[in-house]
N, C-alpha and C. Protein backbone atom coordinates (compact mmCIF):
# COMPACT_ATOMS: atom_id res chain seq x y z
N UNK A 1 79.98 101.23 100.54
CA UNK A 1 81.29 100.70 100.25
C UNK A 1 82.20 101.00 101.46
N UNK A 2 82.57 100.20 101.94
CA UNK A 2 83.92 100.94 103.14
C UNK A 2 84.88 100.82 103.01
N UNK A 3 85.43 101.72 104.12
CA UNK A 3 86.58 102.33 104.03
C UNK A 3 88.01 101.45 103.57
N UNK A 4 89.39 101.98 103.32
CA UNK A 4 90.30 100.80 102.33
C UNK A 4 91.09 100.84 104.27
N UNK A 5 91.51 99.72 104.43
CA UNK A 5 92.36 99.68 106.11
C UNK A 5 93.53 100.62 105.99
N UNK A 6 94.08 101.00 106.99
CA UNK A 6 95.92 101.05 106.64
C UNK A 6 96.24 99.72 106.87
N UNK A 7 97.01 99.17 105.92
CA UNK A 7 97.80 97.72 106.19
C UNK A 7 98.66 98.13 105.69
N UNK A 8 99.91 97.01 105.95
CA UNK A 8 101.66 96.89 105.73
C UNK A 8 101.47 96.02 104.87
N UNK A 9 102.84 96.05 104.37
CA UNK A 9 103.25 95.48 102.95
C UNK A 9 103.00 94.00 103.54
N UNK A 10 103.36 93.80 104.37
CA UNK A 10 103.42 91.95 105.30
C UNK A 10 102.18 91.84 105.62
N UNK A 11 101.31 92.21 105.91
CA UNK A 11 99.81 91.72 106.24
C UNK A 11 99.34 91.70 104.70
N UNK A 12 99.81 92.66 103.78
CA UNK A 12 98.88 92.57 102.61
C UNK A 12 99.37 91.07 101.53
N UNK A 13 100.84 91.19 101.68
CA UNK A 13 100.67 89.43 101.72
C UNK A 13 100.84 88.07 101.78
N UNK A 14 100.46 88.88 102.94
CA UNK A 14 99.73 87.26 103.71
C UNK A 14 97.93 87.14 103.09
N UNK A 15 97.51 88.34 103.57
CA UNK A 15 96.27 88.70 102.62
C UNK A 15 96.08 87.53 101.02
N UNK A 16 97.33 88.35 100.19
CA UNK A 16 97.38 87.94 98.71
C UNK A 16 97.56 86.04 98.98
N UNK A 17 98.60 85.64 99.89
CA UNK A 17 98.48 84.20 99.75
C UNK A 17 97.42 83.20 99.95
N UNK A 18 96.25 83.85 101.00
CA UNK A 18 95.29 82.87 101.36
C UNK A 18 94.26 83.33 100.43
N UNK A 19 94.59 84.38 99.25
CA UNK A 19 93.52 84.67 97.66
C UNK A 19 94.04 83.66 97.19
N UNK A 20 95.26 83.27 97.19
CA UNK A 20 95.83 81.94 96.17
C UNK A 20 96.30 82.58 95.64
N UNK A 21 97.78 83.78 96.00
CA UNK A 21 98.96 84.23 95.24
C UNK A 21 99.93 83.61 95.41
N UNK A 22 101.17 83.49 94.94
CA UNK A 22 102.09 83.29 95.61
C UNK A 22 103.38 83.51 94.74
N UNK A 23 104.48 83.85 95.60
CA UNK A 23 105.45 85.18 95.86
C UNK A 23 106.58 84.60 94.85
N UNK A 24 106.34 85.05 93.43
CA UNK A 24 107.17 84.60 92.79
C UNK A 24 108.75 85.29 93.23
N UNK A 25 108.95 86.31 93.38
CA UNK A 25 110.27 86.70 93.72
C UNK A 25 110.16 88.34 94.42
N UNK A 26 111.35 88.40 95.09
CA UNK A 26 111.71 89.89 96.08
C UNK A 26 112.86 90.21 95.43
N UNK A 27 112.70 91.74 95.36
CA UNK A 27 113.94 92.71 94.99
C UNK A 27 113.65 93.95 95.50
N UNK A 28 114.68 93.62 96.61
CA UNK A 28 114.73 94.97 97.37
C UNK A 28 113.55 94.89 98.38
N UNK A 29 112.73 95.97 98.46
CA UNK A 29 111.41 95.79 99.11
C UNK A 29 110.03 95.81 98.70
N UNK A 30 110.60 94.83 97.45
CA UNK A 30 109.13 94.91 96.76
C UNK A 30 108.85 93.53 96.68
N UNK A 31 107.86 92.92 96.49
CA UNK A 31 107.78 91.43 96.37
C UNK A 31 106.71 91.46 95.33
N UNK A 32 106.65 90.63 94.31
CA UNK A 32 105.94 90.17 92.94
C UNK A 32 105.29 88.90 93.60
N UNK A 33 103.83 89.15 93.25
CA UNK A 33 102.99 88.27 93.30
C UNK A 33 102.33 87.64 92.11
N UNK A 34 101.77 86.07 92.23
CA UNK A 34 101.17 85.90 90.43
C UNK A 34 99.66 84.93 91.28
N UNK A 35 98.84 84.75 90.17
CA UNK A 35 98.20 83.99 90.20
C UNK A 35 97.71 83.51 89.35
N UNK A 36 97.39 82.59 88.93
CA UNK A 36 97.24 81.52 87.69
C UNK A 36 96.11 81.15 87.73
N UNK A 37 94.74 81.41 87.11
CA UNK A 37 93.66 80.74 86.93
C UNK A 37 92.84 80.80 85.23
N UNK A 38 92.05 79.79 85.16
CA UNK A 38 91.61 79.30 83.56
C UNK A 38 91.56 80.45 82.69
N UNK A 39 91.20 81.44 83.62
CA UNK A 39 90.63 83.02 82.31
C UNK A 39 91.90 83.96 82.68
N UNK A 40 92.29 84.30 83.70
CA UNK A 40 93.58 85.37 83.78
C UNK A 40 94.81 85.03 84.36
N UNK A 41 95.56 85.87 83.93
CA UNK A 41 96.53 85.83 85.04
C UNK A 41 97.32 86.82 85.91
N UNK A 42 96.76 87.23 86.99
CA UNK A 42 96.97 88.57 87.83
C UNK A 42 98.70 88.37 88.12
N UNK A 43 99.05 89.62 88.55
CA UNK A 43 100.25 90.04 89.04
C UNK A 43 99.90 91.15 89.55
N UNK A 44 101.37 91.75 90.36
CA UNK A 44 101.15 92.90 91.64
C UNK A 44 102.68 92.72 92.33
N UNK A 45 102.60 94.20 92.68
CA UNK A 45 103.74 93.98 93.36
C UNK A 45 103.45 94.52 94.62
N UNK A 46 103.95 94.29 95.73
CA UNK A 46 103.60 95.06 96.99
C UNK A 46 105.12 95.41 97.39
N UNK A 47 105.18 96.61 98.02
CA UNK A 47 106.07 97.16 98.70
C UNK A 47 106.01 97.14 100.01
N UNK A 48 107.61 96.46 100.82
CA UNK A 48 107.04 96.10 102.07
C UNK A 48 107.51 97.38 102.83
N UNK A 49 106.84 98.07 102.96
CA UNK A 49 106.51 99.28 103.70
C UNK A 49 105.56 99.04 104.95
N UNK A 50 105.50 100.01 106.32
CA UNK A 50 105.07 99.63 107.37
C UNK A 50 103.49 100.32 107.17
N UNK A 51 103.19 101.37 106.60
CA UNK A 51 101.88 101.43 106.10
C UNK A 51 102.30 101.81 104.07
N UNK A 52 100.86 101.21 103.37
CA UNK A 52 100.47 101.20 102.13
C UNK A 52 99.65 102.66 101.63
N UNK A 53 100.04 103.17 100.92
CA UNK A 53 99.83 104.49 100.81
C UNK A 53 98.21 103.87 99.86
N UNK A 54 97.18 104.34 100.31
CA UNK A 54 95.96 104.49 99.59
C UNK A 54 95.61 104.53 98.14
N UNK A 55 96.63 104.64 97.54
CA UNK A 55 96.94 104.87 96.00
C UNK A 55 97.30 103.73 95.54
N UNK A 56 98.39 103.00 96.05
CA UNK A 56 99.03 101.49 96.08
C UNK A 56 98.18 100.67 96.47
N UNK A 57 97.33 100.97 97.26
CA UNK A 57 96.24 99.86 97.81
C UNK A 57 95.30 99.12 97.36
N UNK A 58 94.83 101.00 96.33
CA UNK A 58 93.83 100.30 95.07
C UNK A 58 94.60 100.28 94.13
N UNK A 59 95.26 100.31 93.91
CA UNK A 59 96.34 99.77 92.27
C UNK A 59 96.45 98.55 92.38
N UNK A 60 96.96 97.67 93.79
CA UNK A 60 97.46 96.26 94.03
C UNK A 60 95.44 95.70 94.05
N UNK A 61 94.52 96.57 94.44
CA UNK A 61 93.36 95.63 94.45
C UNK A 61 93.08 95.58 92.65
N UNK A 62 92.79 96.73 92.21
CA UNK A 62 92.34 96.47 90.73
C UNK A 62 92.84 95.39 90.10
N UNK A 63 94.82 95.12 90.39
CA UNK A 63 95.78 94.68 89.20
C UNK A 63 95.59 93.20 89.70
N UNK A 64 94.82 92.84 90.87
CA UNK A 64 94.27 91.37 91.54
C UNK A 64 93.09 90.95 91.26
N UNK A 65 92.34 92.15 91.15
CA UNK A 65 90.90 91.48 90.94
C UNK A 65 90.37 91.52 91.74
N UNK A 66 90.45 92.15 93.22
CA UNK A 66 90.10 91.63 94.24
C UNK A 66 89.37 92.98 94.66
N UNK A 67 88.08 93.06 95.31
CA UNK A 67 86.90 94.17 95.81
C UNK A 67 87.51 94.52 97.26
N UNK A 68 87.23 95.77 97.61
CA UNK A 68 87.08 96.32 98.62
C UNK A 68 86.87 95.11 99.98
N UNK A 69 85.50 94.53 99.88
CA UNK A 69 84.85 93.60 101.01
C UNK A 69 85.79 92.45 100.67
N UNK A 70 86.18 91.73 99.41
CA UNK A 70 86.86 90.34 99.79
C UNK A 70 88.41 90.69 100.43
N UNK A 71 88.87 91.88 100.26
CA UNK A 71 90.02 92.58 101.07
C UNK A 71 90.01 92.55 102.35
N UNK A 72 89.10 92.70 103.07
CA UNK A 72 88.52 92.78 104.27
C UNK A 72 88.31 91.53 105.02
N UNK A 73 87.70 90.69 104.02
CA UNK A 73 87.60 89.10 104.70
C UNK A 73 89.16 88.82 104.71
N UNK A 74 89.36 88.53 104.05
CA UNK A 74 91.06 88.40 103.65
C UNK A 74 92.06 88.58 105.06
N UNK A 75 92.02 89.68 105.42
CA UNK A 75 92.95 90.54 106.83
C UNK A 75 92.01 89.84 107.47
């Protein structure tokens, strides 16, 4: 399994938009993400911070759905 990157709140998404999120609204320095498909519907918020604390990283991957490696293709 490898390692999670340091990324910023702005690379992570840009990341989330080319998964097919997109940025329902900003408050403050957080931005809400959604995505809409037949079986779920994910949300997340990212904080635009200049690095993502490791804790937030996998909270925003679990609450997406999204693995370690498709994170990686992604960036």
């Amino acid at each position: 399994m490898p390692k999670l990157p340091v990324v910023s709140g702005k690379k992570m998404v840009a990341a989330l938009k080319r998964a097919g999120f997109v940025e329902v609204r900003q408050r403050g320095s957080h931005v809400s993400m959604e995505k809409v498909t037949l079986v779920n519907t994910y949300r997340t918020v990212v904080p635009m911070h200049k690095e993502l604390a490791k804790g937030t990283l996998l909270d925003i991957l679990h609450q997406t759905g999204l693995s370690r490696d498709e994170l990686l293709e992604l960036l």
